[in-house]
N, C-alpha and C. Protein backbone atom coordinates (compact mmCIF):
# COMPACT_ATOMS: atom_id res chain seq x y z
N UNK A 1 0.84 -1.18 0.00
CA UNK A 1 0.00 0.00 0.00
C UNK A 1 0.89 1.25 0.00
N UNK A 2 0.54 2.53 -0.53
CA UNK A 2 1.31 3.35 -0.69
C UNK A 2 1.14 4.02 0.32
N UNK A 3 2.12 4.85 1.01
CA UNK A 3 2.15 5.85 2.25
C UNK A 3 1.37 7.27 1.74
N UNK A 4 0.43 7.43 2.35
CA UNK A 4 0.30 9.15 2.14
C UNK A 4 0.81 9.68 3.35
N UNK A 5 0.69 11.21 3.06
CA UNK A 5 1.59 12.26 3.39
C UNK A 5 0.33 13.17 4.48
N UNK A 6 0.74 13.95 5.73
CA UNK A 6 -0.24 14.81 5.90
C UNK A 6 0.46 15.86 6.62
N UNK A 7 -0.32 16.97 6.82
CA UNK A 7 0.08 17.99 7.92
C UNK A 7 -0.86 17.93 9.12
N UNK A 8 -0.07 17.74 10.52
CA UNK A 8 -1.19 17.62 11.53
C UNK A 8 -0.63 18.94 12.58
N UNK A 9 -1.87 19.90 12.95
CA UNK A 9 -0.81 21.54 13.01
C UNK A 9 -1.55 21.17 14.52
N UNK A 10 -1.16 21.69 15.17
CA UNK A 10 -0.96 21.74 16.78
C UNK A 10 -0.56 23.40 17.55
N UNK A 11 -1.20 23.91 18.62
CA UNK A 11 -0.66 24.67 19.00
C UNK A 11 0.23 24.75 20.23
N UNK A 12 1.66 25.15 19.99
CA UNK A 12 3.02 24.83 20.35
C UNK A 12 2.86 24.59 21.79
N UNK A 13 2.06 26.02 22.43
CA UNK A 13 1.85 25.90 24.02
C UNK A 13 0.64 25.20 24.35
N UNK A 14 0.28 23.95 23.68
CA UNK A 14 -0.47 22.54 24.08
C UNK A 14 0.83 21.32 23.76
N UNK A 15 1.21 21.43 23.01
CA UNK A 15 1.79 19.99 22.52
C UNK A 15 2.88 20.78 21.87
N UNK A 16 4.24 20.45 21.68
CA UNK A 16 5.46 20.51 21.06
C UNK A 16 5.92 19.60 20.32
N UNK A 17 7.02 19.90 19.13
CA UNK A 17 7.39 18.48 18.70
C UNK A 17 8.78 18.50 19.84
N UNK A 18 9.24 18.63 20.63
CA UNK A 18 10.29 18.67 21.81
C UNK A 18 9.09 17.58 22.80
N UNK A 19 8.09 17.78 22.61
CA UNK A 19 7.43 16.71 23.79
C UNK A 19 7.22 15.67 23.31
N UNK A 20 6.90 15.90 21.67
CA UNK A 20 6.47 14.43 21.21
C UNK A 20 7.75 13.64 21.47
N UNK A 21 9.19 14.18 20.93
CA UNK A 21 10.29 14.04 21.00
C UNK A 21 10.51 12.79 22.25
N UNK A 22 10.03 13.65 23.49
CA UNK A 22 10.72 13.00 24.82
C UNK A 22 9.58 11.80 24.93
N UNK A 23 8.19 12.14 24.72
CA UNK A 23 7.26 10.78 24.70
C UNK A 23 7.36 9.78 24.13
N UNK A 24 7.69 9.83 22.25
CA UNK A 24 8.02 8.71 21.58
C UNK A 24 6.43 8.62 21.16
N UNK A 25 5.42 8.72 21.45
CA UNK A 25 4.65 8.33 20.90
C UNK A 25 2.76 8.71 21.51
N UNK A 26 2.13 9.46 21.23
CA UNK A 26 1.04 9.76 21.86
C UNK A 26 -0.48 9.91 20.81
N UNK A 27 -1.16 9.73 21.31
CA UNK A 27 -3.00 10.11 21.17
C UNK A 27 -2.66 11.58 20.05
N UNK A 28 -3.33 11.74 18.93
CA UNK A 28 -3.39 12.76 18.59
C UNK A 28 -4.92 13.84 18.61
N UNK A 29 -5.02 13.88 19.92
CA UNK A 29 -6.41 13.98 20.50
C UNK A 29 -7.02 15.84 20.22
N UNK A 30 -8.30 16.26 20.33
CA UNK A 30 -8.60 17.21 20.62
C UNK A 30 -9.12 17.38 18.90
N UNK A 31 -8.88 16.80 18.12
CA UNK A 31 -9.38 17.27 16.70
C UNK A 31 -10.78 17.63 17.10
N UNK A 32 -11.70 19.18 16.55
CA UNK A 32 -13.34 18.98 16.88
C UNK A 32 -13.72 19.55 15.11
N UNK A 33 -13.07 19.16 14.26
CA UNK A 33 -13.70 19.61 13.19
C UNK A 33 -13.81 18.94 12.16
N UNK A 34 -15.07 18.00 11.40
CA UNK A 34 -15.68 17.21 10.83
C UNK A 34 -14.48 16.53 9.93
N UNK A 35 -14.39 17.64 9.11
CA UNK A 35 -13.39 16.84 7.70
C UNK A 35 -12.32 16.27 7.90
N UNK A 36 -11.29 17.61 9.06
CA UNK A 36 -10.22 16.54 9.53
C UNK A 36 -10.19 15.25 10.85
N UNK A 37 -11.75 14.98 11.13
CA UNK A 37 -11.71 13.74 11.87
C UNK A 37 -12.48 12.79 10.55
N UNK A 38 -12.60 13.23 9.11
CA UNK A 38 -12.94 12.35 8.63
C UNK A 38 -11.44 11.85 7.71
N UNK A 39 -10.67 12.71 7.94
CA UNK A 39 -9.30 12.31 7.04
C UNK A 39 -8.93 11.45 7.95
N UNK A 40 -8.81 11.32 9.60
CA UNK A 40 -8.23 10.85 10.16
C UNK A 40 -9.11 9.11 10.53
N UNK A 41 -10.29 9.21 10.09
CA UNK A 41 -11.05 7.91 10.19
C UNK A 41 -11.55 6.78 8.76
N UNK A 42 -11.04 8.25 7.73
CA UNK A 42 -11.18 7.41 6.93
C UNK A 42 -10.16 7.19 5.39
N UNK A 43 -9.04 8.00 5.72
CA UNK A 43 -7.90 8.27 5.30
C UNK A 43 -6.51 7.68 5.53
N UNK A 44 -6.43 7.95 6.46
CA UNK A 44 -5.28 8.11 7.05
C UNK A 44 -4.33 6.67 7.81
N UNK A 45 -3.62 5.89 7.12
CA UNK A 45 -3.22 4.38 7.87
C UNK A 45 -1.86 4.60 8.71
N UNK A 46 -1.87 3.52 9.39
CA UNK A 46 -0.38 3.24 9.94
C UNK A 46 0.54 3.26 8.71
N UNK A 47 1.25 4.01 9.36
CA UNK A 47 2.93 4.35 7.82
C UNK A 47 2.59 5.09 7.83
N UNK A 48 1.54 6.05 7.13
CA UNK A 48 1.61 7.56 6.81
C UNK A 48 2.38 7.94 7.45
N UNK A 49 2.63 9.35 6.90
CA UNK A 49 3.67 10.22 7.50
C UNK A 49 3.25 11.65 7.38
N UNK A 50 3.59 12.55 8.46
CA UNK A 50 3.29 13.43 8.58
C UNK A 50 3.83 14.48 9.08
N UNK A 51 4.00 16.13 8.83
CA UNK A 51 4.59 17.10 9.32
C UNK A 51 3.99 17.36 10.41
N UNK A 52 4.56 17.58 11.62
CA UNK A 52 4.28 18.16 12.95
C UNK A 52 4.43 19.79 13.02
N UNK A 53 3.09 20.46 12.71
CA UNK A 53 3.44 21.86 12.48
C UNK A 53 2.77 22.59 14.05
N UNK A 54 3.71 23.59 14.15
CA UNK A 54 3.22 24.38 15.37
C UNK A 54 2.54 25.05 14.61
N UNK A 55 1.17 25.50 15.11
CA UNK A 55 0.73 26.64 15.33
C UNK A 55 0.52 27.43 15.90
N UNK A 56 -0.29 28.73 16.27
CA UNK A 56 -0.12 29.55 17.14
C UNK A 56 1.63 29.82 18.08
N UNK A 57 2.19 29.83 16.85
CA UNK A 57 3.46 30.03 17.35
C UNK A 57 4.18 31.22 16.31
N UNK A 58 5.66 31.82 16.77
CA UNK A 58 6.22 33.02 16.23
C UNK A 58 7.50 32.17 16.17
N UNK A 59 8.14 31.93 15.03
CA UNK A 59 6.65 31.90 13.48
C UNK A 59 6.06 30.21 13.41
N UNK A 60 5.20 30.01 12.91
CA UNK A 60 4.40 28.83 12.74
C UNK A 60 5.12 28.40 11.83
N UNK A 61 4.76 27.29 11.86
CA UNK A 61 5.47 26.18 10.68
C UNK A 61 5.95 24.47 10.42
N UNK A 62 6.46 23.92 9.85
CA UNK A 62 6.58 22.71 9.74
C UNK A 62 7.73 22.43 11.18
N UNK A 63 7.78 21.45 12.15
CA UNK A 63 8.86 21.27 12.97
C UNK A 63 9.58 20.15 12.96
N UNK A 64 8.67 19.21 12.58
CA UNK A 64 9.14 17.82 12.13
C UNK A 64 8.16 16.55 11.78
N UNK A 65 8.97 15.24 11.49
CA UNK A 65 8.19 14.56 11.22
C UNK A 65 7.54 13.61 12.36
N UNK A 66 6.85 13.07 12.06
CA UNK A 66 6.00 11.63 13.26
C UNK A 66 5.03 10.57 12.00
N UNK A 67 5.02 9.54 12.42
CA UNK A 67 4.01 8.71 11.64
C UNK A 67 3.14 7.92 12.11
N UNK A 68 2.09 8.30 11.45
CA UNK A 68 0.74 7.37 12.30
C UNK A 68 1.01 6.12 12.44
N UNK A 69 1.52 5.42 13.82
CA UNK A 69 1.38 4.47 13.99
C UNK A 69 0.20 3.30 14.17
N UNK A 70 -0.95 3.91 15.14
CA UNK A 70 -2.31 3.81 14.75
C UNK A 70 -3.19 4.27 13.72
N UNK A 71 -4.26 3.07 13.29
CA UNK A 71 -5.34 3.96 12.76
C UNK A 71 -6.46 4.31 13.99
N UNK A 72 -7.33 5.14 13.45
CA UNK A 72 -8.35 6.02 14.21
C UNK A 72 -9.41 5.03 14.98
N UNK A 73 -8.68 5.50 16.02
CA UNK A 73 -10.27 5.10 17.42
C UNK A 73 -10.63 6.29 18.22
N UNK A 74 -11.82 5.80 19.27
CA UNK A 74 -12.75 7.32 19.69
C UNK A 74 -11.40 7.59 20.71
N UNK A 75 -11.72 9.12 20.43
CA UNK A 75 -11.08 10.31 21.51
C UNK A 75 -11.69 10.38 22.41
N UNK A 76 -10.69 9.53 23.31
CA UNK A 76 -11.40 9.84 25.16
C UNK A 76 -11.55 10.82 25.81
N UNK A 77 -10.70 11.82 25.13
CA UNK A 77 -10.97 13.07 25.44
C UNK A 77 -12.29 13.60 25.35
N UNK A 78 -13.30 13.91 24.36
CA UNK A 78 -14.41 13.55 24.44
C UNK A 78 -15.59 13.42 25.31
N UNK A 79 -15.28 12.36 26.02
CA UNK A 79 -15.77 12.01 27.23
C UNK A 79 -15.26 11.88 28.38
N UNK A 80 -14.11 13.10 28.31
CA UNK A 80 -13.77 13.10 30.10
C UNK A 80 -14.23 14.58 30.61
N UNK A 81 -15.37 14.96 31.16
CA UNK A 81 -15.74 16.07 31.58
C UNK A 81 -14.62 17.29 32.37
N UNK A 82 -13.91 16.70 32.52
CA UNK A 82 -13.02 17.84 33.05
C UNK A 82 -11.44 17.56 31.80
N UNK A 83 -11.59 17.57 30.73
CA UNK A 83 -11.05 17.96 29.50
C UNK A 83 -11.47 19.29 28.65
N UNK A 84 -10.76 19.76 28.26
CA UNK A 84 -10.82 21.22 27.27
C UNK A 84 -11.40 20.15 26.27
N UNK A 85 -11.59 18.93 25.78
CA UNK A 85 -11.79 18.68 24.53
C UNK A 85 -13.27 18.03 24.60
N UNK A 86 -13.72 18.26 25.99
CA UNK A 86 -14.84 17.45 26.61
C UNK A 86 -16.26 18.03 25.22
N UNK A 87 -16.90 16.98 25.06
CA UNK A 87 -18.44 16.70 24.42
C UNK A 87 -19.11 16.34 24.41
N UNK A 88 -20.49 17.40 25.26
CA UNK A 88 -21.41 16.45 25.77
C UNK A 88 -21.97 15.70 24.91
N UNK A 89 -21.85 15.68 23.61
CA UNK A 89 -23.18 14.80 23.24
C UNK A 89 -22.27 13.33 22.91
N UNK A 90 -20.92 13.29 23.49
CA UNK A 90 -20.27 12.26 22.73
C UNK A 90 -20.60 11.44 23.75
N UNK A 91 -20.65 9.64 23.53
CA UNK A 91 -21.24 8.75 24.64
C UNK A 91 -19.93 7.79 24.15
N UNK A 92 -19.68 6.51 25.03
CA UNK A 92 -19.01 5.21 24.90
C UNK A 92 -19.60 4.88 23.38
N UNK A 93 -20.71 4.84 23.26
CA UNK A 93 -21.71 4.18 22.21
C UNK A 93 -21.31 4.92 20.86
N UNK A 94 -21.61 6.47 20.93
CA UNK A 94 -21.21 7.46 19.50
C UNK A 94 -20.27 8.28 20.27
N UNK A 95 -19.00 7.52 20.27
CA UNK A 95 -18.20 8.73 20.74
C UNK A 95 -17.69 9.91 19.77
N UNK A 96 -18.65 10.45 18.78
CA UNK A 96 -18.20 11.60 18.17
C UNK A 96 -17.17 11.82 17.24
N UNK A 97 -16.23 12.04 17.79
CA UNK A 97 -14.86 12.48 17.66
C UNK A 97 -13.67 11.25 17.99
N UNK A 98 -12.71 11.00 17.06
CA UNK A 98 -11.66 10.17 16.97
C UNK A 98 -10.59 10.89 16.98
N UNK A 99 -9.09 9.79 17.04
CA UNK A 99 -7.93 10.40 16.87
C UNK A 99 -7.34 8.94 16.35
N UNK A 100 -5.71 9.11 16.00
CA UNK A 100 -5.20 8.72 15.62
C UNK A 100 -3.58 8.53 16.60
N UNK A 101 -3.07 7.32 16.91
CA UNK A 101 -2.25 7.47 17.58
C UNK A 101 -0.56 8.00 16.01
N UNK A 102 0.04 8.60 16.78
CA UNK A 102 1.48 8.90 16.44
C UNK A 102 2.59 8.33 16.92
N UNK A 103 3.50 8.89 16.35
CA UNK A 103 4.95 8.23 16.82
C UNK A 103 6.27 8.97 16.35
N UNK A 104 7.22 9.71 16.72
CA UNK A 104 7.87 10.38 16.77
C UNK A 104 9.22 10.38 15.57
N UNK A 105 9.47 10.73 14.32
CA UNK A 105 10.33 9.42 14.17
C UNK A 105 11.65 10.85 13.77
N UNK A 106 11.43 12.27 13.51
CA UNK A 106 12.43 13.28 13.83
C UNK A 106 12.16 14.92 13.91
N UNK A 107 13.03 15.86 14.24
CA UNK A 107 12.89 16.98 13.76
C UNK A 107 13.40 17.29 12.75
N UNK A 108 13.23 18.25 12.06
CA UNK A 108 13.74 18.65 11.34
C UNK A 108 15.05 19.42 11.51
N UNK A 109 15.85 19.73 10.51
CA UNK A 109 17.32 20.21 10.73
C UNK A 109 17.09 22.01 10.98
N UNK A 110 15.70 22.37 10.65
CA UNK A 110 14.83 23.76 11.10
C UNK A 110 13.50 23.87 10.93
N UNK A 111 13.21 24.44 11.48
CA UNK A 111 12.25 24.83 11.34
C UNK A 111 11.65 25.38 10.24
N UNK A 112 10.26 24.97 8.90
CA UNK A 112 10.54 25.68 8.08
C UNK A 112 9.38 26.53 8.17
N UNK A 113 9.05 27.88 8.35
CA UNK A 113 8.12 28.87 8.77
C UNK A 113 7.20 28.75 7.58
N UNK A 114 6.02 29.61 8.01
CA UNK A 114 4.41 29.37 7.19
C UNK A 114 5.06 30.08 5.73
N UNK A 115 5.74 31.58 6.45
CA UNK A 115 6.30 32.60 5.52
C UNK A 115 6.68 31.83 4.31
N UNK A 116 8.01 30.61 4.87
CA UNK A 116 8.80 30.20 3.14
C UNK A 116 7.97 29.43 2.77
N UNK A 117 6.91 28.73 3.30
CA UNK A 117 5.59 27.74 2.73
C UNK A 117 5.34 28.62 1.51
N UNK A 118 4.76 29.61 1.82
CA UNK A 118 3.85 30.76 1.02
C UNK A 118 4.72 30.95 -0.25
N UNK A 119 5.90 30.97 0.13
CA UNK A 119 6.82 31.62 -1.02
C UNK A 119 7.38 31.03 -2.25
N UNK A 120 6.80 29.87 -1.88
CA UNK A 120 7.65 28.41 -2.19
C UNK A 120 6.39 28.43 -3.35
N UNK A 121 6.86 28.39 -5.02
CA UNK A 121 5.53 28.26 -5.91
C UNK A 121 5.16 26.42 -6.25
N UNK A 122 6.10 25.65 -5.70
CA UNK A 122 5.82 24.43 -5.35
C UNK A 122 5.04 24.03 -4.65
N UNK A 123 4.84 24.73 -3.86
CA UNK A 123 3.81 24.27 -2.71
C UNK A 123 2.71 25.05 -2.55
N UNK A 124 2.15 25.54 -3.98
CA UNK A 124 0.94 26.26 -4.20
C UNK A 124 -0.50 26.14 -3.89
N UNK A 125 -0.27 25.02 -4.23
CA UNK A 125 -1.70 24.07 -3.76
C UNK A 125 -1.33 23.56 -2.29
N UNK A 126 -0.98 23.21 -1.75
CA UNK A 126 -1.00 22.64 -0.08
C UNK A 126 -2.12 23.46 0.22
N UNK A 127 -3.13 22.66 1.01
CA UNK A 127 -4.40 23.07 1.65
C UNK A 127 -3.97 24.22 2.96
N UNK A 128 -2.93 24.20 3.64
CA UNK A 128 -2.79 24.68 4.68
C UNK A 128 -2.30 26.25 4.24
N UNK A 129 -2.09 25.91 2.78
CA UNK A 129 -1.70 27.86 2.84
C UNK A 129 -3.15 28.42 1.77
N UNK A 130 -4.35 27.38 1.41
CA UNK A 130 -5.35 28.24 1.16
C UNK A 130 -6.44 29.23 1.77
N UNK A 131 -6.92 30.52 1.14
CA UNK A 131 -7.17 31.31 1.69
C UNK A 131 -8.48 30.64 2.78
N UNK A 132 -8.51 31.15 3.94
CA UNK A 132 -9.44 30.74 5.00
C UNK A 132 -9.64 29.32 5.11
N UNK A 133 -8.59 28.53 4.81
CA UNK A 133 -8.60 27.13 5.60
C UNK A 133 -7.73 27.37 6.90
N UNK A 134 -8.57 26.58 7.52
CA UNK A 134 -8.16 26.49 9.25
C UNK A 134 -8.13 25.10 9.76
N UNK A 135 -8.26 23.88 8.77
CA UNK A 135 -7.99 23.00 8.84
C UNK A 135 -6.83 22.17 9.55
N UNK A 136 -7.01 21.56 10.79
CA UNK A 136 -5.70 21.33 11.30
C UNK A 136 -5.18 20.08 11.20
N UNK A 137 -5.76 19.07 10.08
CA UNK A 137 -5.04 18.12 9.55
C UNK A 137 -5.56 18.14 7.93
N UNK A 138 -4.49 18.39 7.66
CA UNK A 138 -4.72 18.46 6.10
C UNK A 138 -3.63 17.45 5.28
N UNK A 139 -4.15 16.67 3.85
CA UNK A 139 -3.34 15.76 3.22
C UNK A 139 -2.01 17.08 2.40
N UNK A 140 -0.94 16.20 2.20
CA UNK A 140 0.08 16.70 1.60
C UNK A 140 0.56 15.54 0.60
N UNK A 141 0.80 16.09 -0.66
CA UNK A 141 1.39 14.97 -2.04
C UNK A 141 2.32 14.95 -1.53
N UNK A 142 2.81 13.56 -2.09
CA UNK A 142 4.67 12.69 -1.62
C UNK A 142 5.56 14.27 -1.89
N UNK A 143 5.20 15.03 -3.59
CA UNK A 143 5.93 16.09 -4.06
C UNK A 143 6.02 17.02 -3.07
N UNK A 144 5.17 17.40 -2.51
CA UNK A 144 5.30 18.82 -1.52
C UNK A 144 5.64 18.23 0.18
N UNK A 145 5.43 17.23 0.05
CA UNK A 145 5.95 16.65 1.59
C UNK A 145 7.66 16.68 1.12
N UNK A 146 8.41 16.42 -0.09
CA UNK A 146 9.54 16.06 -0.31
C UNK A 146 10.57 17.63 -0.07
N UNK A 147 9.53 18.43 -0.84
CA UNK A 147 9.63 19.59 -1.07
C UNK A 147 10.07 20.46 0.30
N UNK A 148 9.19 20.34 0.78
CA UNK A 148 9.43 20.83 2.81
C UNK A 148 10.45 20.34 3.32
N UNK A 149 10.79 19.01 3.34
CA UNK A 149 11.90 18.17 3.51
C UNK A 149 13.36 18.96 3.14
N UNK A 150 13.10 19.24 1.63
CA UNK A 150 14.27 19.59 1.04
C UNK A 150 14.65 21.03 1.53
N UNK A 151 13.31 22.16 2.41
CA UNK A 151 13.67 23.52 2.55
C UNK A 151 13.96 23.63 3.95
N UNK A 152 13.73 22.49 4.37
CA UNK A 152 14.21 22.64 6.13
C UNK A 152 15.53 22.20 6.05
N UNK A 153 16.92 21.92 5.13
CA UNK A 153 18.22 21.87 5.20
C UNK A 153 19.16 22.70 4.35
N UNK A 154 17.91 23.76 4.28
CA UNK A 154 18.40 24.95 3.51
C UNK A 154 19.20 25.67 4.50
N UNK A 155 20.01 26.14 4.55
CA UNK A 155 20.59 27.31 5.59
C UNK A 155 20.33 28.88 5.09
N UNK A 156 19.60 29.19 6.25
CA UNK A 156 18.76 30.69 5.84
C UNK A 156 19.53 31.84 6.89
């Protein structure tokens, strides 16, 4: 089966790739928005691979890689009432909302910011730099996953 590619964006002061780093491997929990819990349930296999992007960070951007080691089961988060990711209407039965476990496998040699994303006419199409997507797991082609690869050992 062939590996696809994704971006899974995170904000830095929740989750780091320095934490995924020291964990090795965690829940990619808290997704609450339809399409990207449907990439992640009905997309997305063990092997994929994926950019670990901060968001809400100065500056945002690709930080490194991790690969879905799991495919998608329910987010317990969900159903733990004293969680930020808590939902009441989610039950044991329809738990709503899924995740996908990860696994750590590097950083990158830099960081490559949203800025050189944008600049980059290779990476024109990537969902994550179209106008008013807020999508926080979005697919990436082998080409533009290679592409990122190749601009994070650029020396800037």
């Amino acid at each position: 089966m062939k590996r696809r590619y994704w971006i899974l964006k995170n904000e830095v002061t929740d989750y780091s790739i320095d934490e995924m780093k020291k964990d090795g491997q965690t829940d990619w929990t808290g997704v609450r928005n339809y399409q990207a819990r449907n990439f992640m349930m009905k997309d997305m296999k063990a092997g994929d691979w994926a950019y670990f992007y901060h968001s809400n960070a100065e500056p945002p951007g690709c930080a490194g890689i991790i690969e879905i080691s799991r495919e998608a089961k329910p987010d317990l988060t969900a159903l733990d009432p004293k969680s930020k990711y808590f939902e009441k209407r989610a039950t044991k039965e329809n738990p709503v909302w899924h995740c996908v476990q990860v696994k750590f496998k590097r950083k990158l040699k830099r960081l490559v910011p949203l800025s050189e994303l944008r600049e980059n006419p290779k990476l024109k199409d990537l969902l994550l730099l179209q106008r008013g997507s807020r999508l926080s797991i979005t697919p990436v082609s082998q080409e533009a996953f290679e592409e990122i690869e190749r601009m994070s050992k650029e020396i800037r």
